[in-house]
N, C-alpha and C. Protein backbone atom coordinates (compact mmCIF):
# COMPACT_ATOMS: atom_id res chain seq x y z
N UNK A 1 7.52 -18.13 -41.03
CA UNK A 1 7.92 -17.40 -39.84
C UNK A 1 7.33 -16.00 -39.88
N UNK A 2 7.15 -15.45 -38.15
CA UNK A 2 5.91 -14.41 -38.30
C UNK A 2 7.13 -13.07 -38.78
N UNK A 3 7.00 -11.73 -38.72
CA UNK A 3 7.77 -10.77 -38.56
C UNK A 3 8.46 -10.59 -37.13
N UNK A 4 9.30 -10.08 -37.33
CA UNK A 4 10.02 -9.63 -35.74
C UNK A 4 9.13 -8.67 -34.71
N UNK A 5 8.82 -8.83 -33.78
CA UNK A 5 7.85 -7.91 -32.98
C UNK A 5 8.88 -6.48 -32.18
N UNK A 6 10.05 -6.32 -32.39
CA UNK A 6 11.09 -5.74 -32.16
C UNK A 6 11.76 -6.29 -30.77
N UNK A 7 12.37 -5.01 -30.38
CA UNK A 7 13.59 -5.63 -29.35
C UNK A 7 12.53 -5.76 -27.59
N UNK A 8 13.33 -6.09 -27.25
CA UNK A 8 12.67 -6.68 -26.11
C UNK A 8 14.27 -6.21 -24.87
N UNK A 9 13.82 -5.22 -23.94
CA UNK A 9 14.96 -5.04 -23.36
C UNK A 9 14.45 -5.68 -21.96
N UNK A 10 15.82 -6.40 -21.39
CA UNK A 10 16.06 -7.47 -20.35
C UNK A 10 17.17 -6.58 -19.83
N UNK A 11 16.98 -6.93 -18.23
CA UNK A 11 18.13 -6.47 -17.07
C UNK A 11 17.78 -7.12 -16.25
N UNK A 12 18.55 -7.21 -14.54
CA UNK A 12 18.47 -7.76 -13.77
C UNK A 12 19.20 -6.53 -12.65
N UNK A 13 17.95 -5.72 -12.05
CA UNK A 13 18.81 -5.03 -10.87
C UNK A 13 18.73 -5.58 -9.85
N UNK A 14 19.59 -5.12 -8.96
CA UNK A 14 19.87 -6.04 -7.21
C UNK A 14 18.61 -5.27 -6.57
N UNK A 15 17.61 -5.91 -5.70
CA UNK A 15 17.25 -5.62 -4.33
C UNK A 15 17.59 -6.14 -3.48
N UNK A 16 17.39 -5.40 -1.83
CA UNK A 16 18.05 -5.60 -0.69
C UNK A 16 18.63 -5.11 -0.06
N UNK A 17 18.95 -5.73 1.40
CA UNK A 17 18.59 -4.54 2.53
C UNK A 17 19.66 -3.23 2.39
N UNK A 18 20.73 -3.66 1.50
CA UNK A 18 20.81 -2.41 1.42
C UNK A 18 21.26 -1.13 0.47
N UNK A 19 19.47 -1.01 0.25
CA UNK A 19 18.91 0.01 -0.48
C UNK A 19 19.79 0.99 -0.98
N UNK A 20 19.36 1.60 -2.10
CA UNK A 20 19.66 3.07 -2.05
C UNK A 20 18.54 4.06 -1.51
N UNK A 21 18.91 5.32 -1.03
CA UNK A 21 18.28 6.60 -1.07
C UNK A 21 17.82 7.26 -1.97
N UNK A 22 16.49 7.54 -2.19
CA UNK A 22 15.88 8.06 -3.16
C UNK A 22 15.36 9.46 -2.81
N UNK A 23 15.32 10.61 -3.83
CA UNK A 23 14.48 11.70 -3.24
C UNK A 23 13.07 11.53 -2.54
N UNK A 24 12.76 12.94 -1.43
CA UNK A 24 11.84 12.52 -0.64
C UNK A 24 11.33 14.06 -1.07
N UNK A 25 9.64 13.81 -0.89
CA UNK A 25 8.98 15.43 -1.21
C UNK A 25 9.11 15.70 0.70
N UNK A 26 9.63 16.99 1.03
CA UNK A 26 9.16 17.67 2.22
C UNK A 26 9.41 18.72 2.27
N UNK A 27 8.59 19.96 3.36
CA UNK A 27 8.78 20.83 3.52
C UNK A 27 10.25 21.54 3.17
N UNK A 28 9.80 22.74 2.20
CA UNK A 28 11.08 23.29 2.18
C UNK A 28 11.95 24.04 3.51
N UNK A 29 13.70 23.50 3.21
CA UNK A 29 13.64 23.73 4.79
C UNK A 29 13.87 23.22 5.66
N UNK A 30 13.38 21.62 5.55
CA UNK A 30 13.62 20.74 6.19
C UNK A 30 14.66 19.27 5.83
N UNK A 31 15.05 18.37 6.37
CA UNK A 31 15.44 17.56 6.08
C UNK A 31 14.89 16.15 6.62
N UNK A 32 14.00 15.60 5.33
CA UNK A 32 13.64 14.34 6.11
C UNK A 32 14.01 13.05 5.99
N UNK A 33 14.21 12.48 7.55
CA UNK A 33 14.94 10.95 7.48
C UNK A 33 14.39 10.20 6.29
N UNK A 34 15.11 9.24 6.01
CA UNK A 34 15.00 8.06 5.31
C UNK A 34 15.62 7.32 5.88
N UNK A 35 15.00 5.83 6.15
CA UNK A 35 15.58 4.69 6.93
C UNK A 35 16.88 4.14 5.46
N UNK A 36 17.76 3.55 6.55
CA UNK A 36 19.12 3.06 5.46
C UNK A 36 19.59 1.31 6.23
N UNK A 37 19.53 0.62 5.78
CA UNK A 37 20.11 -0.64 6.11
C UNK A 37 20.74 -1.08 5.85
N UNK A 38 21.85 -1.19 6.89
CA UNK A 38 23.37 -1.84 6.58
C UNK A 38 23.66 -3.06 6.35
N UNK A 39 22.72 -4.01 6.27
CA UNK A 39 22.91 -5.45 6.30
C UNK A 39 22.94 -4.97 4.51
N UNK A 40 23.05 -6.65 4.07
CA UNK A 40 24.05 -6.74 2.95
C UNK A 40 23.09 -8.03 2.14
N UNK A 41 21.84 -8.67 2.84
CA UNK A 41 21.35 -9.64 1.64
C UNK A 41 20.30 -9.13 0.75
N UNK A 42 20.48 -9.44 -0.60
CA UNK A 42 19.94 -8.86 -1.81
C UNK A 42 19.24 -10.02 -2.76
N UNK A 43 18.44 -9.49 -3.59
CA UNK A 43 17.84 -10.62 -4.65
C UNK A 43 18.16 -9.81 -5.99
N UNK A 44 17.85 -10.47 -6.66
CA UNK A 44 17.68 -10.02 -8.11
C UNK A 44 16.39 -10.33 -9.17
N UNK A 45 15.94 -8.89 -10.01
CA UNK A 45 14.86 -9.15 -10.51
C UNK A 45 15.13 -9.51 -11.78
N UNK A 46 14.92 -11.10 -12.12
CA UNK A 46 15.20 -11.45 -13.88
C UNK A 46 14.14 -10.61 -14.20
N UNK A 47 14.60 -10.04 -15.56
CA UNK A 47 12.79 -8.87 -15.91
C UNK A 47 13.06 -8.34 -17.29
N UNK A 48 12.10 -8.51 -18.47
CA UNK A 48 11.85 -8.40 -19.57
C UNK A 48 10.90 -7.43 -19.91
N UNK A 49 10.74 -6.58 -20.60
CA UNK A 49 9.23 -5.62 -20.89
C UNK A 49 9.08 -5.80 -22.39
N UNK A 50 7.66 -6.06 -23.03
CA UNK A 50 7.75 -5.97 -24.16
C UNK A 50 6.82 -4.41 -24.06
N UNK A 51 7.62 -3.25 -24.63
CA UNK A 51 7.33 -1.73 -24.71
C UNK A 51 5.58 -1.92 -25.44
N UNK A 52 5.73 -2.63 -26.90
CA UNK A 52 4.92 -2.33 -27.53
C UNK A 52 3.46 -2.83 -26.97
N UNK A 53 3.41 -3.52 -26.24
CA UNK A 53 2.28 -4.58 -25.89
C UNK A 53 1.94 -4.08 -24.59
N UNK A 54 2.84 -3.42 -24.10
CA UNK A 54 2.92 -3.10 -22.14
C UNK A 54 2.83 -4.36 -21.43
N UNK A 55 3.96 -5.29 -21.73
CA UNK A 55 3.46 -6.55 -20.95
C UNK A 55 4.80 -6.75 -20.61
N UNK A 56 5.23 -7.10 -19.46
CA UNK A 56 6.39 -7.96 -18.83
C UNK A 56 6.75 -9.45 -18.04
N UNK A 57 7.57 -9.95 -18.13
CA UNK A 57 8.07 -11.46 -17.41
C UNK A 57 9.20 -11.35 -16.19
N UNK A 58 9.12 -11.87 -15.16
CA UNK A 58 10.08 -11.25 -14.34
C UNK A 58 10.20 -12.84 -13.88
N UNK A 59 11.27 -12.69 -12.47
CA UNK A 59 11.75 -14.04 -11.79
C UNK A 59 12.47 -13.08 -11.04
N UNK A 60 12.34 -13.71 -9.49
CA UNK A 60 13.12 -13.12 -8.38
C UNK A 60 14.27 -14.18 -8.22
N UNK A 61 15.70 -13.37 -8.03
CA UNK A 61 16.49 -14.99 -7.76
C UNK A 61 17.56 -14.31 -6.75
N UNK A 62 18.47 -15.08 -6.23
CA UNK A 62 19.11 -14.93 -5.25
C UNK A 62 20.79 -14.72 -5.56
N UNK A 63 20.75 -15.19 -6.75
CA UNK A 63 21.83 -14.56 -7.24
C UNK A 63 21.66 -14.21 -9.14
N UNK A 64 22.85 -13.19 -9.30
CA UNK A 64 22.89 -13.08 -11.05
C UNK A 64 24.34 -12.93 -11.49
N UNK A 65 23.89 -14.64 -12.04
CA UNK A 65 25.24 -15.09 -13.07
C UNK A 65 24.72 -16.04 -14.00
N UNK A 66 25.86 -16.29 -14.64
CA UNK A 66 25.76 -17.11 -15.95
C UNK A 66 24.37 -18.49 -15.57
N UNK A 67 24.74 -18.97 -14.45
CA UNK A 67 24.05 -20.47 -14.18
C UNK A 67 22.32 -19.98 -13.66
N UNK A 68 22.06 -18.70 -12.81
CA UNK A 68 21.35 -18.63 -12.20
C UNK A 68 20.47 -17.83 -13.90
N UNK A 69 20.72 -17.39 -14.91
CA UNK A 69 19.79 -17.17 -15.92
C UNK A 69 19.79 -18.19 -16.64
N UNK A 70 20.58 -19.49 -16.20
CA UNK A 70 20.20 -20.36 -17.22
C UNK A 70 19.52 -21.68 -16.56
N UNK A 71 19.02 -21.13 -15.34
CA UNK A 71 18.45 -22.10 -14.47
C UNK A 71 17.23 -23.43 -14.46
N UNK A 72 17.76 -24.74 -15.07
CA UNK A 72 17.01 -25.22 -15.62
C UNK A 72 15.30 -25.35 -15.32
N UNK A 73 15.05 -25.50 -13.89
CA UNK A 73 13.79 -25.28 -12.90
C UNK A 73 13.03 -24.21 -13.11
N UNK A 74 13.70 -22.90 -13.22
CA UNK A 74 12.76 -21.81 -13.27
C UNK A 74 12.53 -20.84 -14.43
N UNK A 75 14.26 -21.04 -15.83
CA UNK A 75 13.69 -20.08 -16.70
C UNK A 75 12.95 -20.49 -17.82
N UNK A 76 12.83 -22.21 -17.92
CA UNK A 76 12.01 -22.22 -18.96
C UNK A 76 10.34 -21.52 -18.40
N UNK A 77 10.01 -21.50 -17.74
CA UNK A 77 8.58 -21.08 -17.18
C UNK A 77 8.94 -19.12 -18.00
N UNK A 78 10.24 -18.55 -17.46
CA UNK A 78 10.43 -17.11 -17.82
C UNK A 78 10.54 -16.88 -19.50
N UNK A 79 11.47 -17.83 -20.03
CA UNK A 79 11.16 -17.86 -21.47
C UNK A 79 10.05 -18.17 -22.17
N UNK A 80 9.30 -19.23 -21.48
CA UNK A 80 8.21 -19.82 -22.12
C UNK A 80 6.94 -18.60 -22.26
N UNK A 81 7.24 -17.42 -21.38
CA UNK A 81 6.52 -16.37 -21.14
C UNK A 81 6.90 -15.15 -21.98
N UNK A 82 8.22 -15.09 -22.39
CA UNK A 82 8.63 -14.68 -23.42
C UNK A 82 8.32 -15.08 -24.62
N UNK A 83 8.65 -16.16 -25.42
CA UNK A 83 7.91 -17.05 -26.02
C UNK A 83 6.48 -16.41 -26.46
N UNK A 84 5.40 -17.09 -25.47
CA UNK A 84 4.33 -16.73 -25.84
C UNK A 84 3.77 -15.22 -26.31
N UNK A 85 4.78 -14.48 -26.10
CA UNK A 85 4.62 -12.63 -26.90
C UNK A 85 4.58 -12.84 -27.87
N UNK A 86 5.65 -13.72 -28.09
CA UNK A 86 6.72 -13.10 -29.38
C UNK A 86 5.93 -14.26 -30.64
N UNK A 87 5.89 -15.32 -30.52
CA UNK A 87 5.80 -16.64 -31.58
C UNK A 87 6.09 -16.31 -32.80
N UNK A 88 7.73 -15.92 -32.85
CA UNK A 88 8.42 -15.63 -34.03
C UNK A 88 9.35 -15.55 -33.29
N UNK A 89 10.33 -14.79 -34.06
CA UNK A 89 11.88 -14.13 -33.87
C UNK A 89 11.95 -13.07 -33.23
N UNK A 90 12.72 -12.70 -32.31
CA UNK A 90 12.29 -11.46 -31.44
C UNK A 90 14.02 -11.21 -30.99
N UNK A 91 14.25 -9.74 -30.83
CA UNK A 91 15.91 -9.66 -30.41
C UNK A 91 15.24 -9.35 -29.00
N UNK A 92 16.58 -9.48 -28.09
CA UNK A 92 16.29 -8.84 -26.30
C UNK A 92 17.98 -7.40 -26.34
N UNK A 93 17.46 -6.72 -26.07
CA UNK A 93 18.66 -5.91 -25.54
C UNK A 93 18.96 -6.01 -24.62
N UNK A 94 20.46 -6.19 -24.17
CA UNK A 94 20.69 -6.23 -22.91
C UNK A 94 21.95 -5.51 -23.15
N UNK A 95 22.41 -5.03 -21.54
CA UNK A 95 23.84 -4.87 -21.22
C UNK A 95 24.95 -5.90 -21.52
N UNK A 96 26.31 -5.05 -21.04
CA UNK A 96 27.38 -6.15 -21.29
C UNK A 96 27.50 -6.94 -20.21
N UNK A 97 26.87 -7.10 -19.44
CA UNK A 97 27.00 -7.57 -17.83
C UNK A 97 27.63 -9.58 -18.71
N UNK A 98 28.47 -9.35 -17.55
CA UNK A 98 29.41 -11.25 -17.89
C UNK A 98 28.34 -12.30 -18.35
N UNK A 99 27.31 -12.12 -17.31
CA UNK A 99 26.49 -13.39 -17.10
C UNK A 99 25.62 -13.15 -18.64
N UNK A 100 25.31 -12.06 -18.98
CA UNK A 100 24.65 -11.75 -20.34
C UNK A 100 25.54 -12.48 -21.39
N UNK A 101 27.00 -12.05 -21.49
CA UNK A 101 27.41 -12.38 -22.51
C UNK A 101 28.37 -13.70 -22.59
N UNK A 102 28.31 -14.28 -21.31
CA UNK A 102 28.64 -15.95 -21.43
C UNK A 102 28.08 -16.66 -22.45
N UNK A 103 29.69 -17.27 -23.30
CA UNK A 103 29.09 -18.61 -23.51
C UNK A 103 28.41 -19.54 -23.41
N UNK A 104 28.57 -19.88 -21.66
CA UNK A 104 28.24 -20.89 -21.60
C UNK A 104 26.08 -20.31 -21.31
N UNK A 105 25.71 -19.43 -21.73
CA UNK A 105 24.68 -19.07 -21.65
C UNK A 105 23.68 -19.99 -22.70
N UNK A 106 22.29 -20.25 -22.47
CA UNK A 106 21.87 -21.33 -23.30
C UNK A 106 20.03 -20.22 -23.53
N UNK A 107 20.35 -19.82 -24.57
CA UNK A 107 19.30 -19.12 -25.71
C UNK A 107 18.48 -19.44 -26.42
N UNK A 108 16.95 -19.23 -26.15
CA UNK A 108 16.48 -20.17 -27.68
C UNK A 108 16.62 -19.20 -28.87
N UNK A 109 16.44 -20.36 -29.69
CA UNK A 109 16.93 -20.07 -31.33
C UNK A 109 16.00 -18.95 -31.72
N UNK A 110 14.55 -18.76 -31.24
CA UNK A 110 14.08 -17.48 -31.90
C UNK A 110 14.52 -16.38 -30.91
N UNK A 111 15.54 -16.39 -30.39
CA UNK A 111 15.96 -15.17 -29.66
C UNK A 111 17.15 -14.70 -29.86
N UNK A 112 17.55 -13.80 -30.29
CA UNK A 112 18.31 -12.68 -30.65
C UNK A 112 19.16 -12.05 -29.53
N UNK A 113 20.41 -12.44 -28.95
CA UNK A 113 21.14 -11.22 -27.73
C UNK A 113 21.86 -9.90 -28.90
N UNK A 114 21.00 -8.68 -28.33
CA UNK A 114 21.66 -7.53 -28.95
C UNK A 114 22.22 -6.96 -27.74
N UNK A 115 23.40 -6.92 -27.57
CA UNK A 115 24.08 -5.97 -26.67
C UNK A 115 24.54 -4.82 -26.76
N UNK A 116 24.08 -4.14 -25.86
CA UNK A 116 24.45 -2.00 -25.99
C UNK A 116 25.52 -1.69 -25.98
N UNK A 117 25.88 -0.63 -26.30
CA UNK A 117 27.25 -0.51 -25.73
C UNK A 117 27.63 -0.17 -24.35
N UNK A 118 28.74 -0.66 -23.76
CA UNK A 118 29.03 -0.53 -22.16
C UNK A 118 28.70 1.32 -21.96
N UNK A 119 28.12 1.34 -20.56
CA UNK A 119 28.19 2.66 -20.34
C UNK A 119 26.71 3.70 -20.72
N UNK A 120 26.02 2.65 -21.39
CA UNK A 120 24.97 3.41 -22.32
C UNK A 120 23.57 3.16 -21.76
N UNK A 121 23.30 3.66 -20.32
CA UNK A 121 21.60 3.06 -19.87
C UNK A 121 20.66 3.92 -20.67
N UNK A 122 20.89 5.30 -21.36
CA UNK A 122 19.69 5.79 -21.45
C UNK A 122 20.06 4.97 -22.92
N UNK A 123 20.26 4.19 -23.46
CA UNK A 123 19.63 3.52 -24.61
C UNK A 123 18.92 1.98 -24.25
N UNK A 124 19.08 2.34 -23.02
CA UNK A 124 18.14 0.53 -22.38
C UNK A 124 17.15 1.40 -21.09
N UNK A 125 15.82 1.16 -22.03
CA UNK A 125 14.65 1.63 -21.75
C UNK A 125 14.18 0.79 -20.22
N UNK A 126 14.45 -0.55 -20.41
CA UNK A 126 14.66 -1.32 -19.01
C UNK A 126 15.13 -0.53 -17.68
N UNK A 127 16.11 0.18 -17.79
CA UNK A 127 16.89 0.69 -16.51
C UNK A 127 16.11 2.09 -16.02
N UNK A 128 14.85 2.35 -17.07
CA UNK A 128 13.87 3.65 -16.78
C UNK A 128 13.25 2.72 -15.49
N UNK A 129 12.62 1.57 -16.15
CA UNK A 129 11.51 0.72 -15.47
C UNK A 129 12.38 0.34 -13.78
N UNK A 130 13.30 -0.09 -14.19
CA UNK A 130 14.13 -0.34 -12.48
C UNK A 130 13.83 0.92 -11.95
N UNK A 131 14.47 1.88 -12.23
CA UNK A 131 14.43 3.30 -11.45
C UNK A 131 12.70 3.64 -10.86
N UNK A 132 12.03 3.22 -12.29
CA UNK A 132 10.50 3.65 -11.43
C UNK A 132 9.94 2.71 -10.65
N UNK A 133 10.53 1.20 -10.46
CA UNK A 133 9.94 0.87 -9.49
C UNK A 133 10.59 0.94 -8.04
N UNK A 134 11.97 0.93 -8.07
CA UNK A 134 12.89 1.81 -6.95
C UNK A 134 11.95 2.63 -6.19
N UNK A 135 11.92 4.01 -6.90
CA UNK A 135 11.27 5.26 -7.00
C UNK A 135 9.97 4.75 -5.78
N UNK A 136 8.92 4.25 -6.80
CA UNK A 136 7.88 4.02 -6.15
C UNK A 136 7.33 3.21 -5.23
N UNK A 137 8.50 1.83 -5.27
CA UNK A 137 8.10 0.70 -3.90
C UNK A 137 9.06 0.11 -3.34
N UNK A 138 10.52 0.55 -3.95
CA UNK A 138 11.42 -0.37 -3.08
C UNK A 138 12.14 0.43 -2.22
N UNK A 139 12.08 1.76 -2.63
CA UNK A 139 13.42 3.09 -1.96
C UNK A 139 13.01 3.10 -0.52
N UNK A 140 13.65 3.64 -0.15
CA UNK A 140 13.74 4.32 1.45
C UNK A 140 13.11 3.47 2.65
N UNK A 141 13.33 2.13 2.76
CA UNK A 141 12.78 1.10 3.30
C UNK A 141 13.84 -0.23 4.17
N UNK A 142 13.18 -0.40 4.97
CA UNK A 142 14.08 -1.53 5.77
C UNK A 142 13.73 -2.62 5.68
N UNK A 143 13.82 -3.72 4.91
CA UNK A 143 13.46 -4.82 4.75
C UNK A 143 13.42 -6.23 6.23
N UNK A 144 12.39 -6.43 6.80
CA UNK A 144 12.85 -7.07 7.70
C UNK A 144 14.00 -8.33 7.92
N UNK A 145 13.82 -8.72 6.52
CA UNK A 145 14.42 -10.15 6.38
C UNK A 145 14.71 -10.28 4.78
N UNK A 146 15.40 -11.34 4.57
CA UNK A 146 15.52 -11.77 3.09
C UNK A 146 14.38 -12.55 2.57
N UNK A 147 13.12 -13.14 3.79
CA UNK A 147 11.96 -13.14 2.98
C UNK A 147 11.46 -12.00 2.29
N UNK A 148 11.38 -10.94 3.02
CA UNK A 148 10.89 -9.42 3.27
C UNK A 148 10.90 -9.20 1.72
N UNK A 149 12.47 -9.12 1.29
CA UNK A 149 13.21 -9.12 0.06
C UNK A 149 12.91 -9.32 -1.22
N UNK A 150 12.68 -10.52 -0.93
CA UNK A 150 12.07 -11.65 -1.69
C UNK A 150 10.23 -11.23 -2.19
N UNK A 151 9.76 -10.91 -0.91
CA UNK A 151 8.33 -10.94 -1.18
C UNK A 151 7.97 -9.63 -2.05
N UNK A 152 8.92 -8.29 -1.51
CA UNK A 152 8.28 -7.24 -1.92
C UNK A 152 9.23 -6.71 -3.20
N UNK A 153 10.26 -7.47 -3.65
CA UNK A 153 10.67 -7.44 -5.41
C UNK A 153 9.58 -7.97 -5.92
N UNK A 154 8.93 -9.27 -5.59
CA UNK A 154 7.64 -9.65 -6.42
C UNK A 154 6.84 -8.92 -6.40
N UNK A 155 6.43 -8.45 -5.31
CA UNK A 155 5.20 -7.40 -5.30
C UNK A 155 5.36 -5.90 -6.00
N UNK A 156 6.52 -5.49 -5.94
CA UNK A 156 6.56 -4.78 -6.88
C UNK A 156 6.46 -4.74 -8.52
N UNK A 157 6.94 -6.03 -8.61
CA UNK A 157 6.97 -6.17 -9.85
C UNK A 157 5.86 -6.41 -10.71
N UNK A 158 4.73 -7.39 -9.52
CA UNK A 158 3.62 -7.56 -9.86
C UNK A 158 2.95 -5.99 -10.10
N UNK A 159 2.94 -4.84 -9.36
CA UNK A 159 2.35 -3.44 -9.23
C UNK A 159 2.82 -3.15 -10.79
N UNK A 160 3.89 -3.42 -10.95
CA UNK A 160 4.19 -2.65 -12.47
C UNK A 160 3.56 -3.30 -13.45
N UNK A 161 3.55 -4.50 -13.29
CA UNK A 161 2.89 -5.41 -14.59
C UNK A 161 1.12 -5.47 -14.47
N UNK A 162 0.72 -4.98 -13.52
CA UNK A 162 -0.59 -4.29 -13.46
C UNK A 162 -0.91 -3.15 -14.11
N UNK A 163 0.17 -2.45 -14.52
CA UNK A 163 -0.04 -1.11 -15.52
C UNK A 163 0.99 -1.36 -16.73
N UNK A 164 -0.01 -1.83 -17.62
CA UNK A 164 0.22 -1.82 -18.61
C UNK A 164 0.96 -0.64 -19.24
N UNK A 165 0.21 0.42 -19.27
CA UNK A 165 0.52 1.85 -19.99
C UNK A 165 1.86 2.32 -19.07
N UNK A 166 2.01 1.83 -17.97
CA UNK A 166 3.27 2.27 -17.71
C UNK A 166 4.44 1.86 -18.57
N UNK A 167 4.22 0.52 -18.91
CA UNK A 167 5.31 0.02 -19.47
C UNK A 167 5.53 0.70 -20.52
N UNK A 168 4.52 0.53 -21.57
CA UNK A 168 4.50 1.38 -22.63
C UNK A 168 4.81 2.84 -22.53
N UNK A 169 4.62 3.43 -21.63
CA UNK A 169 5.11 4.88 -21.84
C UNK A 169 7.04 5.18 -21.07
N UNK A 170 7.64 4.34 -20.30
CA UNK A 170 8.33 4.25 -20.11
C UNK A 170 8.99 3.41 -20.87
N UNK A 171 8.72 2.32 -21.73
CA UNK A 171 9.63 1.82 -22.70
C UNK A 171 9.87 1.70 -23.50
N UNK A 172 8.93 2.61 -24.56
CA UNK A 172 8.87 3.01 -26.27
C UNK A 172 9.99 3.96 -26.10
N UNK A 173 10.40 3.45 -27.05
CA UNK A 173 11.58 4.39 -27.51
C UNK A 173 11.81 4.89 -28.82
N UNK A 174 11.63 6.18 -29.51
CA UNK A 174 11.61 6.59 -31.29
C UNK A 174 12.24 5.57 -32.10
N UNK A 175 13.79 5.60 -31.24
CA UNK A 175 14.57 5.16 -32.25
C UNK A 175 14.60 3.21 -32.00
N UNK A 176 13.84 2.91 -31.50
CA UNK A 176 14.05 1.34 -31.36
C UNK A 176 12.19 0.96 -32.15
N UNK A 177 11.30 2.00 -31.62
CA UNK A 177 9.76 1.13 -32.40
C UNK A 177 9.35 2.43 -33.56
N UNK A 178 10.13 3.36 -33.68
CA UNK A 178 9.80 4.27 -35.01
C UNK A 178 8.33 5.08 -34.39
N UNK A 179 8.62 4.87 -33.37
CA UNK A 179 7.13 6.07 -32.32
C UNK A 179 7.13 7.09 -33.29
């Protein structure tokens, strides 16, 4: 068996229509609109970063719970992508979120659940990566539809996993790869 390639932090934030508000650059002085949508349908981004490599695995889904991460159809394709990083033993950090720490949750054996403590995002380097893609492609926007939704969590996600060095500079952390 190879060495451990270290932790691997996993989350799942909500998109959908309705967004949060993000800061906007404008004239000092002024106050500028941001569109806000009151409708209420959302997706969720399954999403993994490995820091050291700058490489990530994602899955858009429609809901997040215990059954929908253990979804037989779509996460072996997300693990199997995990998997292929790691081909050893590898831990994932995650939150305490229910669906994380269900039982009835089904894990492969070279994978490791390390859970943070409740309350603690700046020690899950993951919740940097949500915020910067918020930040940069999902904020201040009206989604036409729950395709809309759907299409532009992928597309974002795809934009991030196009920059490598982003990942890496947003998800090394001293005290988790000894930077």
């Amino acid at each position: 068996m190879q060495a451990a390639i270290g932790p691997r932090p996993m989350a799942n934030p909500r998109v959908g229509q309705k967004n949060k508000i993000t800061r906007r650059w404008a004239k000092r002085g002024t106050r500028p609109s941001a569109p806000h949508d009151q409708r209420t349908q959302s997706a969720y981004i399954f999403g993994a970063i490995c820091p050291k490599k700058g490489k990530g695995a994602g899955l858009v889904m429609p809901r997040c719970d215990t059954d929908a991460m253990t979804a037989r159809e779509l996460m072996p394709s997300f693990v199997g992508e995990l998997i292929h990083w790691i081909n050893s033993w590898s831990s994932s950090l995650l939150d305490q979120a229910g669906w994380h720490m269900s039982k009835a949750l089904v894990v492969p054996d070279n994978i490791t659940l390390m859970p943070l403590p409740p309350r603690s995002p700046e020690l899950h380097p993951v919740e940097n990566v949500w915020q910067y893609i918020r930040d940069n492609w999902l904020s201040n926007r009206v989604f036409a539809s729950y395709d809309d939704v759907i299409a532009l969590s992928c597309e974002a996600w795809n934009r991030l996993i196009d920059r490598p060095w982003k990942i890496m500079s947003i998800g090394l952390r001293e005290w988790a790869h000894g930077c």
